[in-house]
PDB file of N, CA and C in Angstrom:
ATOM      1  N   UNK A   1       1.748 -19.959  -4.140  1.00  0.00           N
ATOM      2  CA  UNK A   1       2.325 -20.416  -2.895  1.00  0.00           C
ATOM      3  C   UNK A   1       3.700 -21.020  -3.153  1.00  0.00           C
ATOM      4  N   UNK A   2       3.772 -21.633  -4.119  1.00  0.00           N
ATOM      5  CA  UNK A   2       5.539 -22.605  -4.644  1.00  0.00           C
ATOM      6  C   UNK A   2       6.206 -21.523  -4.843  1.00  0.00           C
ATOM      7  N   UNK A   3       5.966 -20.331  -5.473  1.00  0.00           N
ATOM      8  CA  UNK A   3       6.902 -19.226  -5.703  1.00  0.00           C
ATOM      9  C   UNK A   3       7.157 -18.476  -4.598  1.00  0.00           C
ATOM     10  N   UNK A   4       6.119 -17.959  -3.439  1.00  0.00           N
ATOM     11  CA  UNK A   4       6.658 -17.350  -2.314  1.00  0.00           C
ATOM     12  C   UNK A   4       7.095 -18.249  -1.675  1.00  0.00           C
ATOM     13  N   UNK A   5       7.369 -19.812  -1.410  1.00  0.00           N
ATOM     14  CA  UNK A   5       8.385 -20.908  -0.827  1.00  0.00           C
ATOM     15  C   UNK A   5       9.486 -20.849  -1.213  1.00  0.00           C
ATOM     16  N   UNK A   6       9.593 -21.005  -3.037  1.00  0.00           N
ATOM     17  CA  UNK A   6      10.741 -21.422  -3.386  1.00  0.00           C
ATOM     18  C   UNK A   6      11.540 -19.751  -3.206  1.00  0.00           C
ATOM     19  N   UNK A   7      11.504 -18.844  -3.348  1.00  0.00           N
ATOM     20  CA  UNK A   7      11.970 -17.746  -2.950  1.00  0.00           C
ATOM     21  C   UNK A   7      12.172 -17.828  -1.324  1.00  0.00           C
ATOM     22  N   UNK A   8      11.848 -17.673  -0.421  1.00  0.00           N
ATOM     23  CA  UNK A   8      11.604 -18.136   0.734  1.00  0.00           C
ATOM     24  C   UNK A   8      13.233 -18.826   1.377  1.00  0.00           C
ATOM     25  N   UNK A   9      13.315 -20.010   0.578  1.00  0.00           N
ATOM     26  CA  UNK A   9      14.021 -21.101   0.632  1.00  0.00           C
ATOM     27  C   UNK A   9      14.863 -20.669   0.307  1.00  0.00           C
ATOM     28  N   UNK A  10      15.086 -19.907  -0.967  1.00  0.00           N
ATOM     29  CA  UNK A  10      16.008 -19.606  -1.901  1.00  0.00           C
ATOM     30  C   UNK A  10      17.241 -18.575  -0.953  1.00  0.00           C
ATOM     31  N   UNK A  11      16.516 -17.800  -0.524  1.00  0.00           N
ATOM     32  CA  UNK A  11      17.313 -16.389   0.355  1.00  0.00           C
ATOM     33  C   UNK A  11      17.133 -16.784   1.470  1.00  0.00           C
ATOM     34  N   UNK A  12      17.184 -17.781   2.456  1.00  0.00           N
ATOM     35  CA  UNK A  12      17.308 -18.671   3.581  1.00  0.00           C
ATOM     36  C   UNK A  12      18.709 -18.348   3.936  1.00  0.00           C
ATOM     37  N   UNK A  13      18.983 -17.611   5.246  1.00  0.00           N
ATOM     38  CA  UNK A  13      20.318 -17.174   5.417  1.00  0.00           C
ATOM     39  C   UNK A  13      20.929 -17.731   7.087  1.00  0.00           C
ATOM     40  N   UNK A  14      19.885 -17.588   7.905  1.00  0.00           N
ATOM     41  CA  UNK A  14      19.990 -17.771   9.291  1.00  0.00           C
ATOM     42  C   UNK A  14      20.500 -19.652   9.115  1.00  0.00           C
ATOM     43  N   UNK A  15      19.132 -20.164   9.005  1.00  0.00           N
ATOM     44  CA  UNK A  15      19.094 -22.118   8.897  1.00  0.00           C
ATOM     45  C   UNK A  15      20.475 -22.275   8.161  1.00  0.00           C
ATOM     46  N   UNK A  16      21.070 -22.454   7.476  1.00  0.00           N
ATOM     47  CA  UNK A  16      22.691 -22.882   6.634  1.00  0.00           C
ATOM     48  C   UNK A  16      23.510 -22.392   7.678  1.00  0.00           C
ATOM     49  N   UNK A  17      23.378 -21.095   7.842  1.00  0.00           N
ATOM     50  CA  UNK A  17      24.322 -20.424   8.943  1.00  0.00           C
ATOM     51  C   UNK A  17      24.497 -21.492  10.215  1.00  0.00           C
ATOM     52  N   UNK A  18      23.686 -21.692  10.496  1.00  0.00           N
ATOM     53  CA  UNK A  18      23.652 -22.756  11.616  1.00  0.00           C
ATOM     54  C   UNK A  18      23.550 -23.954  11.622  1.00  0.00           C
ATOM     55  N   UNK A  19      23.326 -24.570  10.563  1.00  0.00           N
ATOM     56  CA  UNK A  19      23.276 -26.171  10.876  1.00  0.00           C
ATOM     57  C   UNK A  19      23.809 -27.089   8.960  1.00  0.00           C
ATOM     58  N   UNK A  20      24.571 -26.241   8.473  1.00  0.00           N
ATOM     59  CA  UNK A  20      25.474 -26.730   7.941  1.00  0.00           C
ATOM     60  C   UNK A  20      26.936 -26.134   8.372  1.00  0.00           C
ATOM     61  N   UNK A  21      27.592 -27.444   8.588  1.00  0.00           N
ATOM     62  CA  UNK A  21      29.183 -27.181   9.296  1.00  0.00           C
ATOM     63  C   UNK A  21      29.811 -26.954   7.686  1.00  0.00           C
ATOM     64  N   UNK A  22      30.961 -26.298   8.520  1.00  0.00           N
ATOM     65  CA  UNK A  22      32.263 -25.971   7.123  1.00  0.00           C
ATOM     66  C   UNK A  22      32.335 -25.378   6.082  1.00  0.00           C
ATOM     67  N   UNK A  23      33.435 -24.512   5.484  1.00  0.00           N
ATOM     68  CA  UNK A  23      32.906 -23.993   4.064  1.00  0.00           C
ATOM     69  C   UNK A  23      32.712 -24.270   3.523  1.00  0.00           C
ATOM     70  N   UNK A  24      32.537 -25.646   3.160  1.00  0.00           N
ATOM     71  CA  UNK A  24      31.997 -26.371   1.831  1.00  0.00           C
ATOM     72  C   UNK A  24      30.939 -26.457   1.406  1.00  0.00           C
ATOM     73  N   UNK A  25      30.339 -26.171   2.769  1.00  0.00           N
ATOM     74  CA  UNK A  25      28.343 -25.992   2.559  1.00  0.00           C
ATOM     75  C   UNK A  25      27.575 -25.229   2.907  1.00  0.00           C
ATOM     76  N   UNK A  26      28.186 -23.859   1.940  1.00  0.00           N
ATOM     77  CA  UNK A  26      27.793 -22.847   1.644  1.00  0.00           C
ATOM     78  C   UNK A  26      26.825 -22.691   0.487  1.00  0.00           C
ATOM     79  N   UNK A  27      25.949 -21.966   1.207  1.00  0.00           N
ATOM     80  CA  UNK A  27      24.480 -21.588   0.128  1.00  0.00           C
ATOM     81  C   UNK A  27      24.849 -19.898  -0.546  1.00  0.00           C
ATOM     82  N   UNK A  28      24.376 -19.410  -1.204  1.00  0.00           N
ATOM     83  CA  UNK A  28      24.252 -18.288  -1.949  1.00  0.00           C
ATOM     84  C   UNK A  28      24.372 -17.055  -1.353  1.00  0.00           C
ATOM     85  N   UNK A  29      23.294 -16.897  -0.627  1.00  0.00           N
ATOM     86  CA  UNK A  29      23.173 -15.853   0.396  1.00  0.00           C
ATOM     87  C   UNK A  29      24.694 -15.771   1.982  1.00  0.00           C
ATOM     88  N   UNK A  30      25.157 -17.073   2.128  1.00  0.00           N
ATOM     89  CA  UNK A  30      25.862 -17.527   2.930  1.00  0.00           C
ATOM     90  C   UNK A  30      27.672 -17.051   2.284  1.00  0.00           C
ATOM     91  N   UNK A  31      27.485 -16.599   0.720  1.00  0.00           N
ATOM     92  CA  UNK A  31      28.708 -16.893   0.135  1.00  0.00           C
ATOM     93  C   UNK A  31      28.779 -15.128   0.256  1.00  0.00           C
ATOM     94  N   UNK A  32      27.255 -14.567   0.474  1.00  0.00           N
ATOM     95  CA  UNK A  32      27.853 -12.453   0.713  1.00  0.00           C
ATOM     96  C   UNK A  32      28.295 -11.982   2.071  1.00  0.00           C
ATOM     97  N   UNK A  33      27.799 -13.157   3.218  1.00  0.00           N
ATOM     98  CA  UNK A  33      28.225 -12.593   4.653  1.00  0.00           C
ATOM     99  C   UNK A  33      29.939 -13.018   4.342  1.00  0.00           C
ATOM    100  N   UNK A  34      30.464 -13.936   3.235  1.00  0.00           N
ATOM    101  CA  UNK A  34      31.861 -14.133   3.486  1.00  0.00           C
ATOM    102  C   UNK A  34      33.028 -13.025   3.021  1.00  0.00           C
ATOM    103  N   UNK A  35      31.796 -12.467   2.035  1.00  0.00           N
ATOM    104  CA  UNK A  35      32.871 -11.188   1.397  1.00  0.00           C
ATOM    105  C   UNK A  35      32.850  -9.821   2.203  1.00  0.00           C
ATOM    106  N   UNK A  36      32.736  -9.925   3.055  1.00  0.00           N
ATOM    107  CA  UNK A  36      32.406  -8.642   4.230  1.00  0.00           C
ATOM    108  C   UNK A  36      33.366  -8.614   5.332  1.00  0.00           C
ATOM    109  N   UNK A  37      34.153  -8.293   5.965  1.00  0.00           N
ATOM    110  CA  UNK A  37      35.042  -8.365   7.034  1.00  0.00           C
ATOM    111  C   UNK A  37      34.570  -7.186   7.544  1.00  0.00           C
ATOM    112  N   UNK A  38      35.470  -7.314   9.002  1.00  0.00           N
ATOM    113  CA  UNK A  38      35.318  -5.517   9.556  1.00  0.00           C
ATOM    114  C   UNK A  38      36.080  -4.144   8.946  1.00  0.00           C
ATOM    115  N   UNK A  39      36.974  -5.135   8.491  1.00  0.00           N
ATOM    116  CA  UNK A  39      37.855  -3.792   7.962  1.00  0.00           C
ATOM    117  C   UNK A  39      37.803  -3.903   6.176  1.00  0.00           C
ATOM    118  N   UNK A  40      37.659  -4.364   6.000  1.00  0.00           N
ATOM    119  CA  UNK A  40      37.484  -4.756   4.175  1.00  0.00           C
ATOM    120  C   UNK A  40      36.282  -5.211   3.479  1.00  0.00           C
ATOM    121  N   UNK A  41      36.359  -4.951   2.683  1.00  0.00           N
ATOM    122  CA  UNK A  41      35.247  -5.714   1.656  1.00  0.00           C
ATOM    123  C   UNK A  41      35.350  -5.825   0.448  1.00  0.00           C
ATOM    124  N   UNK A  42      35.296  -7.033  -0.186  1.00  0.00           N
ATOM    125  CA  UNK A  42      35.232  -7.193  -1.454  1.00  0.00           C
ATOM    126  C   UNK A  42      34.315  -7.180  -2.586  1.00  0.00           C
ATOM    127  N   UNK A  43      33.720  -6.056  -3.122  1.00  0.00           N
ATOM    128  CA  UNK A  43      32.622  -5.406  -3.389  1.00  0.00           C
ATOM    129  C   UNK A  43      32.427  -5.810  -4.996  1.00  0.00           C
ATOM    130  N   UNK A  44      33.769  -6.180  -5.609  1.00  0.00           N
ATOM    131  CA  UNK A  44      33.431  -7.157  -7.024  1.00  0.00           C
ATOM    132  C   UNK A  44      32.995  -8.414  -6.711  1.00  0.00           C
ATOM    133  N   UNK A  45      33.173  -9.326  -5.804  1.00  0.00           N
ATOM    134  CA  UNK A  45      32.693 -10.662  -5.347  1.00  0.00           C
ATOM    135  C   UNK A  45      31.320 -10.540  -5.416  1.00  0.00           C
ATOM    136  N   UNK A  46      31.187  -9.460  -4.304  1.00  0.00           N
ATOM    137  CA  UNK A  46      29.619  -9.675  -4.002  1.00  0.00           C
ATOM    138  C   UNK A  46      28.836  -8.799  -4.723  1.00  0.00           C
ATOM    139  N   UNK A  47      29.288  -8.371  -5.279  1.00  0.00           N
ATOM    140  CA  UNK A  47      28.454  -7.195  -6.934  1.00  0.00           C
ATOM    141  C   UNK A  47      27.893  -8.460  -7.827  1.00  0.00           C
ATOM    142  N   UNK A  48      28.930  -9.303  -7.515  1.00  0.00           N
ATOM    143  CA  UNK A  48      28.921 -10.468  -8.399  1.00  0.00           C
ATOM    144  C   UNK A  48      28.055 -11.962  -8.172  1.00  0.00           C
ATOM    145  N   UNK A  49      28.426 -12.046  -7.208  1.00  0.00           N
ATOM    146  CA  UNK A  49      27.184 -12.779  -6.109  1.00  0.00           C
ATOM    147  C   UNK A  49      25.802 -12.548  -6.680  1.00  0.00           C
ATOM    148  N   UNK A  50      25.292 -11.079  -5.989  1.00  0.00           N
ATOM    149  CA  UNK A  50      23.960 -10.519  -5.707  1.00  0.00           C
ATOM    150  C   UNK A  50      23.647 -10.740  -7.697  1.00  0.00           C
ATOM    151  N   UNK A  51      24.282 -10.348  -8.299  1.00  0.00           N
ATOM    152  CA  UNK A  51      23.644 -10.453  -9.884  1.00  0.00           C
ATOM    153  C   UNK A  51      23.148 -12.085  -9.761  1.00  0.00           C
ATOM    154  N   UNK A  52      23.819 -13.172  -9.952  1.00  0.00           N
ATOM    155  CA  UNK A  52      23.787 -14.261  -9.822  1.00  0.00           C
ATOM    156  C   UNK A  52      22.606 -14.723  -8.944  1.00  0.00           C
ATOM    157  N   UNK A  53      22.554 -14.351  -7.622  1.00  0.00           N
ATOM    158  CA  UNK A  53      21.310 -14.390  -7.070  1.00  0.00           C
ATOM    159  C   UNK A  53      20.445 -13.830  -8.039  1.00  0.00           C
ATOM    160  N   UNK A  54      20.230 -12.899  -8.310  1.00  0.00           N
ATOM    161  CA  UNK A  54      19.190 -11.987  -8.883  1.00  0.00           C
ATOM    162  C   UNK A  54      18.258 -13.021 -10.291  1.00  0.00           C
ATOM    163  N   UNK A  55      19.375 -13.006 -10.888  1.00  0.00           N
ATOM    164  CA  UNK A  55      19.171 -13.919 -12.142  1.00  0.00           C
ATOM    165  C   UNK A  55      18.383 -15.088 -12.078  1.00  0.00           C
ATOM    166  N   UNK A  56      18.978 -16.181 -11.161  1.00  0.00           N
ATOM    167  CA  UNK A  56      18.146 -17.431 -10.445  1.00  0.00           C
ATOM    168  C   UNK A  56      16.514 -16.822 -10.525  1.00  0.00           C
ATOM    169  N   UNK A  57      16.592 -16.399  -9.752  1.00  0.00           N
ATOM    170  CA  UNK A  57      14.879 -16.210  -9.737  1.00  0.00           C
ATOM    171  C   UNK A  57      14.204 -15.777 -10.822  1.00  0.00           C
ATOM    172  N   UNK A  58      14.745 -14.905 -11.206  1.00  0.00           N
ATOM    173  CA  UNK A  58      14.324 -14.155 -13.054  1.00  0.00           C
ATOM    174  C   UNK A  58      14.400 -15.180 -13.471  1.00  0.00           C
ATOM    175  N   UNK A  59      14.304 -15.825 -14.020  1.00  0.00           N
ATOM    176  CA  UNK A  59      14.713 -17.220 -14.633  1.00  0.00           C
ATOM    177  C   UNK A  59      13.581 -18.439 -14.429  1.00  0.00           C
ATOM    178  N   UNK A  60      13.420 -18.141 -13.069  1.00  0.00           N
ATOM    179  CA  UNK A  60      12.218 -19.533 -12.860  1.00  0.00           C
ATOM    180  C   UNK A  60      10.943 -18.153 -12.991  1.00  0.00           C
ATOM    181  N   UNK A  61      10.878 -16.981 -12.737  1.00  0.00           N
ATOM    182  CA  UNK A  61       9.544 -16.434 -12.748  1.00  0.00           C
ATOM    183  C   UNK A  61       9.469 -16.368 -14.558  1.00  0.00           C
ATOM    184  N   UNK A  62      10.949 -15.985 -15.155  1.00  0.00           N
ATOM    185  CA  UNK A  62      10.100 -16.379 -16.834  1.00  0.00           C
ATOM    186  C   UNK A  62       9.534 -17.186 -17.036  1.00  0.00           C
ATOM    187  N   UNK A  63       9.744 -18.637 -16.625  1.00  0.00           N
ATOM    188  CA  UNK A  63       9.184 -19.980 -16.938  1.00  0.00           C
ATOM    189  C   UNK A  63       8.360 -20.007 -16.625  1.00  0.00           C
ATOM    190  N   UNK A  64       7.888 -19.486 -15.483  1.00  0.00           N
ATOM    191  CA  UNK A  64       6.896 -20.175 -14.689  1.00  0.00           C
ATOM    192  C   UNK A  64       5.430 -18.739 -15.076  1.00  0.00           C
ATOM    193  N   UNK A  65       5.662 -17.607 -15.554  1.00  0.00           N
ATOM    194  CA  UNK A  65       4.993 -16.558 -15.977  1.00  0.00           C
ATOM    195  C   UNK A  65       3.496 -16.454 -16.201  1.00  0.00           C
ATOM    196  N   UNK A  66       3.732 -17.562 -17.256  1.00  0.00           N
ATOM    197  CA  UNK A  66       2.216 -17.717 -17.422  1.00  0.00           C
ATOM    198  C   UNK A  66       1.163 -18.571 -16.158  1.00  0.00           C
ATOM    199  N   UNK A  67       1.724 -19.551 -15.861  1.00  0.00           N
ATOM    200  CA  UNK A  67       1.095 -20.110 -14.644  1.00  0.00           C
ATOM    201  C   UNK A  67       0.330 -18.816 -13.563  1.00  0.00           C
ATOM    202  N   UNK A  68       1.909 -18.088 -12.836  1.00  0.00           N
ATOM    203  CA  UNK A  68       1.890 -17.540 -12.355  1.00  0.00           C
ATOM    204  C   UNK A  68       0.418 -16.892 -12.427  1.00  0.00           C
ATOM    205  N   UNK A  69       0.577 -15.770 -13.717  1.00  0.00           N
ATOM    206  CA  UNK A  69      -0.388 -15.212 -14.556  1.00  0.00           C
ATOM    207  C   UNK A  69      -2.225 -15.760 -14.010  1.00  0.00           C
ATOM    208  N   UNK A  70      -2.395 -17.003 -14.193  1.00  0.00           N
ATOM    209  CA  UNK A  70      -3.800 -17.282 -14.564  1.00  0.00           C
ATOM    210  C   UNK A  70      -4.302 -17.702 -13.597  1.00  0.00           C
ATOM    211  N   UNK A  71      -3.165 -17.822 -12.267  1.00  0.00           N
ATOM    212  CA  UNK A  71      -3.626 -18.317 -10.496  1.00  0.00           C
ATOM    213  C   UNK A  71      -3.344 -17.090 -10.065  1.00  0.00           C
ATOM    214  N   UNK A  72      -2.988 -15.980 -10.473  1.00  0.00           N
ATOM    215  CA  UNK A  72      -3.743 -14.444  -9.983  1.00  0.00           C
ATOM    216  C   UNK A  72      -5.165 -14.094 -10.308  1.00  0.00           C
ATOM    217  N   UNK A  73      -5.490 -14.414 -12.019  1.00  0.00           N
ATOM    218  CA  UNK A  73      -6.435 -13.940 -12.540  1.00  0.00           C
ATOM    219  C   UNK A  73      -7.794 -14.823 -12.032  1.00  0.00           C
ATOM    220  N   UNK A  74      -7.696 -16.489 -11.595  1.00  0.00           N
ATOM    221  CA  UNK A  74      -8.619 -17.411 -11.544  1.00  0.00           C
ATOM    222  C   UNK A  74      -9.678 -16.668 -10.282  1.00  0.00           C
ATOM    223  N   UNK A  75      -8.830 -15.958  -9.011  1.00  0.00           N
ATOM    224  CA  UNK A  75      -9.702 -15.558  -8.143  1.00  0.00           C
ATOM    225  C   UNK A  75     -10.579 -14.515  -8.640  1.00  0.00           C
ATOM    226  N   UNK A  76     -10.127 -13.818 -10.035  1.00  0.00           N
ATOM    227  CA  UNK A  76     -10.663 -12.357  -9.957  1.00  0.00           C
ATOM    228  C   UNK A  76     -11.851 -12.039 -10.668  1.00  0.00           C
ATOM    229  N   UNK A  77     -12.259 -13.588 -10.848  1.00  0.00           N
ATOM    230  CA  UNK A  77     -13.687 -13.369 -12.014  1.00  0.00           C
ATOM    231  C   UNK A  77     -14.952 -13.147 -11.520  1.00  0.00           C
ATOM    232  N   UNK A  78     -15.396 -12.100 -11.876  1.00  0.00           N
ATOM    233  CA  UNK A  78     -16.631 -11.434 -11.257  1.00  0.00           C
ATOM    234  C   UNK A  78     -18.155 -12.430 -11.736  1.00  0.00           C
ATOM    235  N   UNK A  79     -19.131 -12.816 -10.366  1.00  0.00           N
ATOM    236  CA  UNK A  79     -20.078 -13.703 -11.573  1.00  0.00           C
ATOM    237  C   UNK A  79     -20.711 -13.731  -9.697  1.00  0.00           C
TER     238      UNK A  79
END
């Protein structure tokens, strides 16, 4: 359940959009709607972005792996 939250939370795009003012308080997901215009796009930014996103999470699911692991397996014991 903490991992489908903190993911959840993590890629949260609408809530920031709306109720943090100014560019300064910009979240992750909030920093790829900026590299997009109608007529342009800056496609190394956000090539660059989306890796960075990507990584974050790879990162807490290594750590967190084994946990993960043994609160899949705890439901699956036959008896």
């Amino acid at each position: 359940v903490i991992v489908t939250t903190s993911v959840t939370i993590f890629n949260d795009f609408v809530g920031p959009l709306y109720f943090l003012p100014g560019q300064e308080n910009v979240t992750a997901p909030l920093t790829l709607f900026t590299f997009i215009s109608q007529f342009s796009s800056q496609y190394n930014l956000l090539f660059a972005d989306v890796v960075v996103m990507t990584i974050i999470p790879l990162i807490v699911f290594i750590f967190f792996q084994r946990q993960l692991m043994s609160g899949m397996t705890k439901g699956a014991i036959k008896g």
